[in-house]
Structure formats: structure tokens, C-alpha cells
C-alpha atoms as a PDB file:
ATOM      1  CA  UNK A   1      14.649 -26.613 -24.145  1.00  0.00           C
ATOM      2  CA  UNK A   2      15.222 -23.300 -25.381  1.00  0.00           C
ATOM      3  CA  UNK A   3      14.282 -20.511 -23.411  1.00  0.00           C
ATOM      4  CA  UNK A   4      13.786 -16.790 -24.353  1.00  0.00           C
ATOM      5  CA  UNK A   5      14.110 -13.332 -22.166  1.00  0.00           C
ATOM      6  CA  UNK A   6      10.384 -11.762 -22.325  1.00  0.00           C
ATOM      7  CA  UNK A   7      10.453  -8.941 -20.137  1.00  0.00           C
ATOM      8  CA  UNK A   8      12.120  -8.007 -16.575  1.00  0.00           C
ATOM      9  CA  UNK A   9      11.250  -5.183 -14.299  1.00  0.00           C
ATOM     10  CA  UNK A  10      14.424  -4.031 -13.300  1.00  0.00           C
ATOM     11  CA  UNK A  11      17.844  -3.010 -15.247  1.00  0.00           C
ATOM     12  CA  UNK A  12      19.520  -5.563 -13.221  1.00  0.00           C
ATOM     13  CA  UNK A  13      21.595  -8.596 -14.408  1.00  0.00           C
ATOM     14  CA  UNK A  14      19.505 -10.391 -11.628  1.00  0.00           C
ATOM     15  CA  UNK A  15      15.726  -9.683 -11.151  1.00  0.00           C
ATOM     16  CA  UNK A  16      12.705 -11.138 -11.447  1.00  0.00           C
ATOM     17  CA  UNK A  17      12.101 -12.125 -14.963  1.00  0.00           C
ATOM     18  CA  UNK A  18       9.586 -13.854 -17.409  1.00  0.00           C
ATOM     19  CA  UNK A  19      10.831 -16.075 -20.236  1.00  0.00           C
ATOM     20  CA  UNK A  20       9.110 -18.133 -22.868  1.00  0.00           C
ATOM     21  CA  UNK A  21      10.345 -21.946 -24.264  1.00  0.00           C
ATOM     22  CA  UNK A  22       9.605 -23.661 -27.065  1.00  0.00           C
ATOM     23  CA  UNK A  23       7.547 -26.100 -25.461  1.00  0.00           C
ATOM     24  CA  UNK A  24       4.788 -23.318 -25.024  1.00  0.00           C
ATOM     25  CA  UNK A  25       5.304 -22.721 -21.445  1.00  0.00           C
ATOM     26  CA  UNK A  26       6.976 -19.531 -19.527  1.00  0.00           C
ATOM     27  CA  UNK A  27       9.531 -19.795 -16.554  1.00  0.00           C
ATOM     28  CA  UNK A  28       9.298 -17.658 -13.968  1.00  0.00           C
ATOM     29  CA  UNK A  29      12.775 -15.853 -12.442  1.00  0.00           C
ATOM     30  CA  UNK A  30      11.775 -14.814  -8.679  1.00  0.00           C
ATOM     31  CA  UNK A  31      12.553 -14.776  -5.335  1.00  0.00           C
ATOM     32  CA  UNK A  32      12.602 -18.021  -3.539  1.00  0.00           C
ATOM     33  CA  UNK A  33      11.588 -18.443   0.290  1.00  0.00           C
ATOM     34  CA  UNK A  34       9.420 -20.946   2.630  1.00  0.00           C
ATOM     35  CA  UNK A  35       7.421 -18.294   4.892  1.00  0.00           C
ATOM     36  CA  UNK A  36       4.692 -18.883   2.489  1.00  0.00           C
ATOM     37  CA  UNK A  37       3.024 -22.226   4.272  1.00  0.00           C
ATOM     38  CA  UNK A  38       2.101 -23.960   1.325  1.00  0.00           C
ATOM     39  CA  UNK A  39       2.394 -27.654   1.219  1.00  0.00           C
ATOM     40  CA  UNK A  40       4.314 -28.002  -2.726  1.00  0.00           C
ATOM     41  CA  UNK A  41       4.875 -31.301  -3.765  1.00  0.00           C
ATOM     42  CA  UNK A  42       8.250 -33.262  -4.682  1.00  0.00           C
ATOM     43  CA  UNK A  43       9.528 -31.758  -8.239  1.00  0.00           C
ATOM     44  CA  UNK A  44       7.845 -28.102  -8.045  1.00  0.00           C
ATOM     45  CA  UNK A  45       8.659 -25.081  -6.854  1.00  0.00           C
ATOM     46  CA  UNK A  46       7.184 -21.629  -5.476  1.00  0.00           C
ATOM     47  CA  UNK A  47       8.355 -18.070  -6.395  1.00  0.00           C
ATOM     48  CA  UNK A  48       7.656 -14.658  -5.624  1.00  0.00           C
ATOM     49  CA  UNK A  49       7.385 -11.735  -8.273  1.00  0.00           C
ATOM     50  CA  UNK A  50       6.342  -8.679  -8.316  1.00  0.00           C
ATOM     51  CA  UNK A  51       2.857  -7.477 -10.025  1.00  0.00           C
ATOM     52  CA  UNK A  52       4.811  -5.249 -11.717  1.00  0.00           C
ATOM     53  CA  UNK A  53       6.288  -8.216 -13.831  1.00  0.00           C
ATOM     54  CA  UNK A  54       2.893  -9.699 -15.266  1.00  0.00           C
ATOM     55  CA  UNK A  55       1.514  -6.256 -15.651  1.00  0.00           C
ATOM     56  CA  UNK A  56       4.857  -5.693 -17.665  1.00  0.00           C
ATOM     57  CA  UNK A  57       4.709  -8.304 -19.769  1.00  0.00           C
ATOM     58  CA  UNK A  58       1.255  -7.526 -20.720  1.00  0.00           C
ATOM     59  CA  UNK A  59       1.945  -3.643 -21.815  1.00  0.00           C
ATOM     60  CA  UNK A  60       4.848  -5.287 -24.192  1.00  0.00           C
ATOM     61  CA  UNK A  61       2.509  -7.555 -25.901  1.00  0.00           C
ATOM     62  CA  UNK A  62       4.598 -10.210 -24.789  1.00  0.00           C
ATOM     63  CA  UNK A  63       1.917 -12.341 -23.012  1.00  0.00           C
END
């Protein structure tokens, strides 16, 4: 899979951070925790990110 940097909302090596792949999908770089209470099955995962990131994102044309 190759995977491309779309946008981040920080200057940060490490931040939350949206990427595109070739398979038409985006990954998600975010902050990981289980306070949340949802049930997530075997294989996925959840992550926080800021707002900030999708409304990003969407002001550089990238989504």
C-alpha cells in the first residue's frame, strides 16, 4: 500500500494526521485510548482527532 501525507494540524513530527492510499481509502493518525465505551470488533481500531483536522483537510482541497 502506498500511503500519502494529506494534511496535519500541527508543525509537529507527531500529530494527528490524514493520509490518502492508493486503494482509495484515507488513514487516520490520532490519539488512541479506551475511555470511549464502544464495543470495536477484532481487527479495527478507534482514534481521536481533532475537528480541526477534517475541517483542515477540507480548506486544502485535499478531501
Amino acid at each position: 500500500m502506498q500511503v500519502t501525507m494529506l494534511t496535519k494540524v500541527c508543525d509537529k513530527k507527531d500529530c494527528p494526521t490524514l493520509y490518502a492510499t492508493d486503494r482509495g481509502t484515507l488513514l487516520v493518525q490520532g490519539y488512541t485510548g479506551d475511555e470511549h465505551g464502544l464495543t470495536v470488533p477484532q481487527g479495527e481500531g478507534v482514534v481521536e482527532i481533532p475537528v480541526e483536522l477534517l475541517k483542515k483537510a477540507i480548506a486544502d482541497g485535499v478531501i
